[in-house]
N, C-alpha and C. Protein backbone atom coordinates (compact mmCIF):
# COMPACT_ATOMS: atom_id res chain seq x y z
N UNK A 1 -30.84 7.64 3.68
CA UNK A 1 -30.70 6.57 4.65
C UNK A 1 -30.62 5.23 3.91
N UNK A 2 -29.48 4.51 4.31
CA UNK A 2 -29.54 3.02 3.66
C UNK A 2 -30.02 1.93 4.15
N UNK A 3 -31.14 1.30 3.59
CA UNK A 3 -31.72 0.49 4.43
C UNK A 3 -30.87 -1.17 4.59
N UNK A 4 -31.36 -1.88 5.52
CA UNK A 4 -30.77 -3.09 5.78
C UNK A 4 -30.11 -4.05 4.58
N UNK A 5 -30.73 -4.10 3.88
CA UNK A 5 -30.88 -5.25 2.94
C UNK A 5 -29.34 -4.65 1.83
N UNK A 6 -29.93 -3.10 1.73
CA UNK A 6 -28.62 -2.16 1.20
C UNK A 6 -27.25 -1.96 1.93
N UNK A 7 -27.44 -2.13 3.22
CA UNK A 7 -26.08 -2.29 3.83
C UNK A 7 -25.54 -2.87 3.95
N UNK A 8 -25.98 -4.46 4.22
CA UNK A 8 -25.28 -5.83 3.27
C UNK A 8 -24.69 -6.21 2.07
N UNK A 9 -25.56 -5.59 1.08
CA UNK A 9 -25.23 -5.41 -0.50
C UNK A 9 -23.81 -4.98 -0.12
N UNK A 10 -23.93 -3.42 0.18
CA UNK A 10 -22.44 -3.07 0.85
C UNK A 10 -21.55 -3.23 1.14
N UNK A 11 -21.96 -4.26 2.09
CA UNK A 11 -20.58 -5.20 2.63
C UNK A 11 -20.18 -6.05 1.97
N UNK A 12 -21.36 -6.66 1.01
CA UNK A 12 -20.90 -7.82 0.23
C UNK A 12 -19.67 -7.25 -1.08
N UNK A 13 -20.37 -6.00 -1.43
CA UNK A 13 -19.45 -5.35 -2.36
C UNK A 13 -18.36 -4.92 -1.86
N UNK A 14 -17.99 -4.62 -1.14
CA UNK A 14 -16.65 -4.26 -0.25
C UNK A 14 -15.92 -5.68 0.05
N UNK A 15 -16.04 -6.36 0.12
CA UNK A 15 -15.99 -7.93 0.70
C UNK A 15 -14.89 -8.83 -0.86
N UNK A 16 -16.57 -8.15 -1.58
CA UNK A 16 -15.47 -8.44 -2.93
C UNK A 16 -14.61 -8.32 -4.28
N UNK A 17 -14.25 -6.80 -3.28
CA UNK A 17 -13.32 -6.03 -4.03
C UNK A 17 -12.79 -6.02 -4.00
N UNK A 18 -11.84 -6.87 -2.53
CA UNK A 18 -10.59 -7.08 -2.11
C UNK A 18 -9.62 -7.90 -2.96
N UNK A 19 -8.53 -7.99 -2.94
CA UNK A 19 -7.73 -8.88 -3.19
C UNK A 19 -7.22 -9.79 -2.45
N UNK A 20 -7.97 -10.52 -2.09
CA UNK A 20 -7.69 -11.39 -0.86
C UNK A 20 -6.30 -12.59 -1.23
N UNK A 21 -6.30 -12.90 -2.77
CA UNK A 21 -5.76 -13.60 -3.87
C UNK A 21 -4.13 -13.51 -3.89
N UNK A 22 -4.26 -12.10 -3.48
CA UNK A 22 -2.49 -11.54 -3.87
C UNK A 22 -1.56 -12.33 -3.25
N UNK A 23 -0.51 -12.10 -4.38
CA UNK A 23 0.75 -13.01 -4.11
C UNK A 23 1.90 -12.36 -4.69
N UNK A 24 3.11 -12.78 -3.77
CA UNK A 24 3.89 -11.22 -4.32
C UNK A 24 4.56 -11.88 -5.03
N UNK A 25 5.16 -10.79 -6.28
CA UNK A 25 6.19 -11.18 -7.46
C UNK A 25 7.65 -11.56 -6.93
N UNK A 26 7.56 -12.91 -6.91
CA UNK A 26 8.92 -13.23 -5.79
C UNK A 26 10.07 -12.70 -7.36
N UNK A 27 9.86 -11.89 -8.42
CA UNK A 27 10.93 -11.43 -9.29
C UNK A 27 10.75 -10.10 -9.16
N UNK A 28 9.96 -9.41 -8.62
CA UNK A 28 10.26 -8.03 -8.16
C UNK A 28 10.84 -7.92 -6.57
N UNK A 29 12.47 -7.58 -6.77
CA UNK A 29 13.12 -7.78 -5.62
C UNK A 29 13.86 -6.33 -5.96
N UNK A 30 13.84 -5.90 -4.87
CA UNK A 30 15.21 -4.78 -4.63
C UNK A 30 16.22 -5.44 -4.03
N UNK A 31 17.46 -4.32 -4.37
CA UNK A 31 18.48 -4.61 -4.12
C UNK A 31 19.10 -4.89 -2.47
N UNK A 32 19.70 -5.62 -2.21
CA UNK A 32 20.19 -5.22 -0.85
C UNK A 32 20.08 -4.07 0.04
N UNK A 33 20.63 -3.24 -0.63
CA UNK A 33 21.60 -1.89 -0.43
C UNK A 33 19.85 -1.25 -0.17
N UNK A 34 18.92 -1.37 -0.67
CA UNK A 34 17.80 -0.59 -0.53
C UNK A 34 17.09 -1.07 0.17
N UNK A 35 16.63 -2.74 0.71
CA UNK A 35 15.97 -3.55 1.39
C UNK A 35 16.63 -3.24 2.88
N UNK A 36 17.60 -2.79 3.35
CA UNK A 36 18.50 -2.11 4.25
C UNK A 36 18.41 -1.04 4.72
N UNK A 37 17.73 -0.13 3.57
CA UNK A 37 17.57 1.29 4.30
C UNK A 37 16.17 1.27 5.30
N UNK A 38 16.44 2.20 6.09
CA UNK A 38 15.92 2.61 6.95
C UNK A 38 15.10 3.95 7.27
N UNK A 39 13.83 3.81 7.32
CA UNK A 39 12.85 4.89 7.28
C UNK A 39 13.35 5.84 8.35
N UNK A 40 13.60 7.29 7.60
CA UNK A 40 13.97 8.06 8.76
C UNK A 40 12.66 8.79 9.53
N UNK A 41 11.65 8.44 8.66
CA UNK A 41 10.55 8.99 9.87
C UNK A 41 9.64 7.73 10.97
N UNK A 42 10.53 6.74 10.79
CA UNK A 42 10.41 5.93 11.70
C UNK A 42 9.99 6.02 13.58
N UNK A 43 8.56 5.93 13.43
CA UNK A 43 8.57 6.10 15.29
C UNK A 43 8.15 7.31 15.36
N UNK A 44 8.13 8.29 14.51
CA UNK A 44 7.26 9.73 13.96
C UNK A 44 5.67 9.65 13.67
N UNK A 45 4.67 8.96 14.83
CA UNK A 45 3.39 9.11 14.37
C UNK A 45 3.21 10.40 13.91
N UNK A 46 3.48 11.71 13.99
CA UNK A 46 2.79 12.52 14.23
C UNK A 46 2.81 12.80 12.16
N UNK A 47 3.91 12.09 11.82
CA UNK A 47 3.25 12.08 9.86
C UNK A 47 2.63 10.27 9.08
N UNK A 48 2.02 9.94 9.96
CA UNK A 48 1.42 8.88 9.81
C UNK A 48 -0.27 9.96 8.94
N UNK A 49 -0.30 10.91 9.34
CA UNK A 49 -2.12 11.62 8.66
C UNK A 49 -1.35 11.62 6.86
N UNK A 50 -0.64 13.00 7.21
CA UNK A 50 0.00 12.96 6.25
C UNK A 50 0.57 11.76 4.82
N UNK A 51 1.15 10.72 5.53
CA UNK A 51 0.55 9.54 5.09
C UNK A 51 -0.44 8.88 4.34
N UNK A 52 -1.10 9.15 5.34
CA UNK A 52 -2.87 8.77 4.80
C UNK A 52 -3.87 9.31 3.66
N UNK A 53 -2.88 11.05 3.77
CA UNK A 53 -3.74 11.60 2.86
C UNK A 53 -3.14 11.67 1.34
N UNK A 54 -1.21 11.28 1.40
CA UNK A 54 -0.96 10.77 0.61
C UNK A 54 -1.51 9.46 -0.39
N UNK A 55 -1.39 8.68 0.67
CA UNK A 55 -2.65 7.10 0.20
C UNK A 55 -3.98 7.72 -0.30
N UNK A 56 -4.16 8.13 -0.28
CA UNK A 56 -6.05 8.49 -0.83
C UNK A 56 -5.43 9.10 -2.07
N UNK A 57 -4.91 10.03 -1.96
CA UNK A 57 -4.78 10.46 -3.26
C UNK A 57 -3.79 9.91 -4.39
N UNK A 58 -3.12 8.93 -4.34
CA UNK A 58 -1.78 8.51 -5.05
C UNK A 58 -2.45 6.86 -5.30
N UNK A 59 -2.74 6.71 -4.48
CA UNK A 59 -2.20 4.92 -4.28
C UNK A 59 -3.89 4.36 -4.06
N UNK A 60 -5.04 4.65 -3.46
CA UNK A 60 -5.98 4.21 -3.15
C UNK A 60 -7.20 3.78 -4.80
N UNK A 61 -7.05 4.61 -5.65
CA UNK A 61 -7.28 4.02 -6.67
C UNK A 61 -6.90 2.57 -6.97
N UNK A 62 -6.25 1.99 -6.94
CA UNK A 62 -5.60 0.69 -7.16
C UNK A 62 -6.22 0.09 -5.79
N UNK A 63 -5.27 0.23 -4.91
CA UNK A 63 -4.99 -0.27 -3.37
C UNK A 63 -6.70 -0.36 -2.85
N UNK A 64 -7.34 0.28 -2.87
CA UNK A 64 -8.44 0.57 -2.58
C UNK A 64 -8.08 1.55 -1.23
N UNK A 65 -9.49 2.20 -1.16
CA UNK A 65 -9.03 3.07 0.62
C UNK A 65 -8.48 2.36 1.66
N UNK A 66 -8.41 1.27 2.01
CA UNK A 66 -8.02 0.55 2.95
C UNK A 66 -6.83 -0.13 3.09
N UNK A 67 -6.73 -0.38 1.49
CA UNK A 67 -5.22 -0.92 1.30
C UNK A 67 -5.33 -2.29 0.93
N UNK A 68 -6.89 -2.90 0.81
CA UNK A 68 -6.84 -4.44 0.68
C UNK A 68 -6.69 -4.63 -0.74
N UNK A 69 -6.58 -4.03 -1.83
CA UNK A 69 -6.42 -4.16 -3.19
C UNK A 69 -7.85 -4.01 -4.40
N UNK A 70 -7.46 -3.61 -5.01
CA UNK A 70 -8.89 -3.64 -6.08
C UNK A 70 -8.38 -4.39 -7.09
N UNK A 71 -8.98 -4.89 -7.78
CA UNK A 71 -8.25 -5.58 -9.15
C UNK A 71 -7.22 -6.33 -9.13
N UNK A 72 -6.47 -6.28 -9.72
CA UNK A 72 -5.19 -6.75 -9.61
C UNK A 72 -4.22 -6.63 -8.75
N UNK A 73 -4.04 -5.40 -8.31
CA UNK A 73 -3.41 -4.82 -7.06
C UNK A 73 -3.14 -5.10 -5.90
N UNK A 74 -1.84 -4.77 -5.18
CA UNK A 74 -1.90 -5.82 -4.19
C UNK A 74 -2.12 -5.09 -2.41
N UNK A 75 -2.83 -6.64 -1.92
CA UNK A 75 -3.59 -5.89 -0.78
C UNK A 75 -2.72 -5.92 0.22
N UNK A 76 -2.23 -4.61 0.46
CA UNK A 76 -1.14 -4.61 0.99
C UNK A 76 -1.80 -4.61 2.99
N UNK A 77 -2.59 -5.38 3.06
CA UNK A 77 -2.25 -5.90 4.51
C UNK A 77 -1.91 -6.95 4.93
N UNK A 78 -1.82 -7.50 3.79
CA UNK A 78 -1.15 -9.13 3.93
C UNK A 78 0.48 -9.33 4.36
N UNK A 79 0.33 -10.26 4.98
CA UNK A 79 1.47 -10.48 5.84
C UNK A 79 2.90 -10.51 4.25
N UNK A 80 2.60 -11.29 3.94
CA UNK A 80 3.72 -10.71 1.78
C UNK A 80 3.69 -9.39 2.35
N UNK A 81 3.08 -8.32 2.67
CA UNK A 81 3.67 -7.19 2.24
C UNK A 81 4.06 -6.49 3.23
N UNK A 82 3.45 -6.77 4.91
CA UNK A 82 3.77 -6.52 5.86
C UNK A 82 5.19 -6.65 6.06
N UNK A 83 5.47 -7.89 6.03
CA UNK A 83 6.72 -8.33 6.14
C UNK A 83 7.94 -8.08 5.60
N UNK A 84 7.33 -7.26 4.59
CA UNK A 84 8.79 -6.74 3.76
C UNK A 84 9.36 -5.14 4.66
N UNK A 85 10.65 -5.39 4.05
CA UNK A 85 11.07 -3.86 5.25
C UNK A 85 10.67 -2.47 4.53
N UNK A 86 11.38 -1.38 5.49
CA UNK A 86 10.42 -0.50 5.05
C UNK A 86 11.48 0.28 3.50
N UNK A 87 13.09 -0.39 3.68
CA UNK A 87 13.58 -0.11 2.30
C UNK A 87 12.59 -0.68 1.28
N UNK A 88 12.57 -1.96 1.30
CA UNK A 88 12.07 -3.07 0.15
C UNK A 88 10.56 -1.66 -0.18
N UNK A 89 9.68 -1.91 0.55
CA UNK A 89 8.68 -0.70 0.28
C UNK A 89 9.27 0.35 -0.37
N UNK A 90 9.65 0.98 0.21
CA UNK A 90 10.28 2.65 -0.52
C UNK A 90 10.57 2.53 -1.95
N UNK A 91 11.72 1.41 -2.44
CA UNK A 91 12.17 0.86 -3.42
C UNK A 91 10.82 0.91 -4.21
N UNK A 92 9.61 -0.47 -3.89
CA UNK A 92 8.88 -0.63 -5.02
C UNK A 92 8.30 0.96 -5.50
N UNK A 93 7.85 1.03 -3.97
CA UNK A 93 7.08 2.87 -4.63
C UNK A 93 7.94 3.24 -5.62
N UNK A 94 9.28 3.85 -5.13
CA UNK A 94 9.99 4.65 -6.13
C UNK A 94 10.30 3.81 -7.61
N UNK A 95 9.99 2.64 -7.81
CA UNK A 95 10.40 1.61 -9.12
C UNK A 95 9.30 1.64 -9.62
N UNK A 96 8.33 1.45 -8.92
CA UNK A 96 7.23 0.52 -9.71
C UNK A 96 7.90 -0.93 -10.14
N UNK A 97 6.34 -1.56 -10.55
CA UNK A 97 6.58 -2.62 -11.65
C UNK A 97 5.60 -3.03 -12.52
N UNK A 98 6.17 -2.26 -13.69
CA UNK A 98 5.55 -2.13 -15.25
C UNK A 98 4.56 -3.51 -15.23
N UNK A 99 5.92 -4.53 -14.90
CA UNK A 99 5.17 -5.59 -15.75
C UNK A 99 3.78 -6.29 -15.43
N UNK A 100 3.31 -5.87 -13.61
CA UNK A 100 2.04 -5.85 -13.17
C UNK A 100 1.28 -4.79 -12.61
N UNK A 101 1.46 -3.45 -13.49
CA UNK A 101 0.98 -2.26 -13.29
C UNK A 101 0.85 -1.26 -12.53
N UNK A 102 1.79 -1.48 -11.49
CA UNK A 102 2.15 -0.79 -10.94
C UNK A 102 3.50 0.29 -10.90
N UNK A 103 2.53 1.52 -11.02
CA UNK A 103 3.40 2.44 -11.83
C UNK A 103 4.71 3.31 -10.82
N UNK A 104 5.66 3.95 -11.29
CA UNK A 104 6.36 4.19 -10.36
C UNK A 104 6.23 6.16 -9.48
N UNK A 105 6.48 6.11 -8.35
CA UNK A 105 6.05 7.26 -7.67
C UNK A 105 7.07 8.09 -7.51
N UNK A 106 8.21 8.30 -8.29
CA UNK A 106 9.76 8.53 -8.38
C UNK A 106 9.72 9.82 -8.13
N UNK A 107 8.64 10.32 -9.09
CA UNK A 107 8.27 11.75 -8.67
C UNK A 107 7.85 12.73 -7.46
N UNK A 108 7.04 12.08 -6.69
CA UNK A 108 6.64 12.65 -5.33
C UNK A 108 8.17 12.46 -4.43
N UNK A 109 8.33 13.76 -3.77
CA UNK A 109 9.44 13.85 -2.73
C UNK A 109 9.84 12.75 -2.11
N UNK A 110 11.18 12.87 -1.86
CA UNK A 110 11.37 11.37 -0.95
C UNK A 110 10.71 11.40 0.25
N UNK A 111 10.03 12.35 0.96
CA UNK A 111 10.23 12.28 2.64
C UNK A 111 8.55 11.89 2.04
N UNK A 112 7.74 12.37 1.26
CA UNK A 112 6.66 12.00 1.31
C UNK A 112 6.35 10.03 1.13
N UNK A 113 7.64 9.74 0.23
CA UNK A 113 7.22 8.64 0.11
C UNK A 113 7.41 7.53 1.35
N UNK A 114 8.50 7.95 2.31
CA UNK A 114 8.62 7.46 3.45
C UNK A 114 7.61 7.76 4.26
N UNK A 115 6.66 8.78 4.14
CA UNK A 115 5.50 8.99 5.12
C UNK A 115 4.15 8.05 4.09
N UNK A 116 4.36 7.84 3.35
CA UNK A 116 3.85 6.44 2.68
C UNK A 116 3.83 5.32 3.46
N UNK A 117 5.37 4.99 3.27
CA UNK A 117 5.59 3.93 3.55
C UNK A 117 5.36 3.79 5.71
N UNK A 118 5.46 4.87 6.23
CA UNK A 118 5.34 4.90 7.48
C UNK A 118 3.71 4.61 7.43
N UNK A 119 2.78 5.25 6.58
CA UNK A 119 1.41 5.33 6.44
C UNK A 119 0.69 3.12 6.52
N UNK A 120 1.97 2.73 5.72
CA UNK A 120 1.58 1.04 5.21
C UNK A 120 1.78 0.44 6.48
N UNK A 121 2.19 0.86 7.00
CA UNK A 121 2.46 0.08 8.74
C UNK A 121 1.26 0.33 9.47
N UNK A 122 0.58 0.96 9.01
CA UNK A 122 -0.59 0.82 10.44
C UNK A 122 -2.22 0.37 9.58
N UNK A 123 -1.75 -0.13 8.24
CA UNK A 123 -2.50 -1.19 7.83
C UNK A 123 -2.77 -2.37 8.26
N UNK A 124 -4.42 -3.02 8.84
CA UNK A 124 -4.49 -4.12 9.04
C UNK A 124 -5.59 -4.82 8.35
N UNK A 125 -5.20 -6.60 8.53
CA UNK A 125 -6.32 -6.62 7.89
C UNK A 125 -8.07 -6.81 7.97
């Protein structure tokens, strides 16, 4: 059982693990042609879990479980990342970018990474 004083600690540590800081690499840009595409599992809650359990295991190290960022990483409930479409997303997953450590996911199936990227939409902050 965690007592009071410990469940604050808690929050305080959760509080400031976030990346509240992040700011996106206005030089990591995809291309048109990919900022254009269109999630085909779009409007498909029913692989939004799937999703999720992708995120825990791939991406939540960095991202943290929630998605607000650990370290350096960016907290992807911020409106920067909200706002980008769901090509521009797909793109970074499948690219990465080396130059701020974020590595690329080229490997995992495409449909998984669109149930990723379907997963980043029902991030808030």
């Amino acid at each position: 059982m965690i007592r009071r004083g410990g469940l604050a600690w808690l929050f305080v540590g959760v509080a400031l693990a976030q990346n509240l800081d992040y700011r996106q690499d206005m030089n990591w840009r995809a291309p048109e042609s990919a900022a254009a595409r269109a999630n085909p599992l779009a409007g498909k809650s029913d692989f939004v879990a799937g999703g999720a359990k992708l995120f825990q295991r791939h991406c939540a190290e960095c991202h943290g479980p929630t998605g607000t960022g650990l370290k350096k990483a960016a907290n992807l409930t911020l409106p920067d990342v909200q706002t980008q479409t769901d090509g521009v997303l797909f793109w970074k997953m499948t690219n990465g970018n080396p130059v701020h450590g974020m590595p690329t996911f080229s490997r995992l199936p495409e449909l998984q990474r669109w149930q990723l990227v379907l997963y980043l939409r029902t991030l808030k902050p």
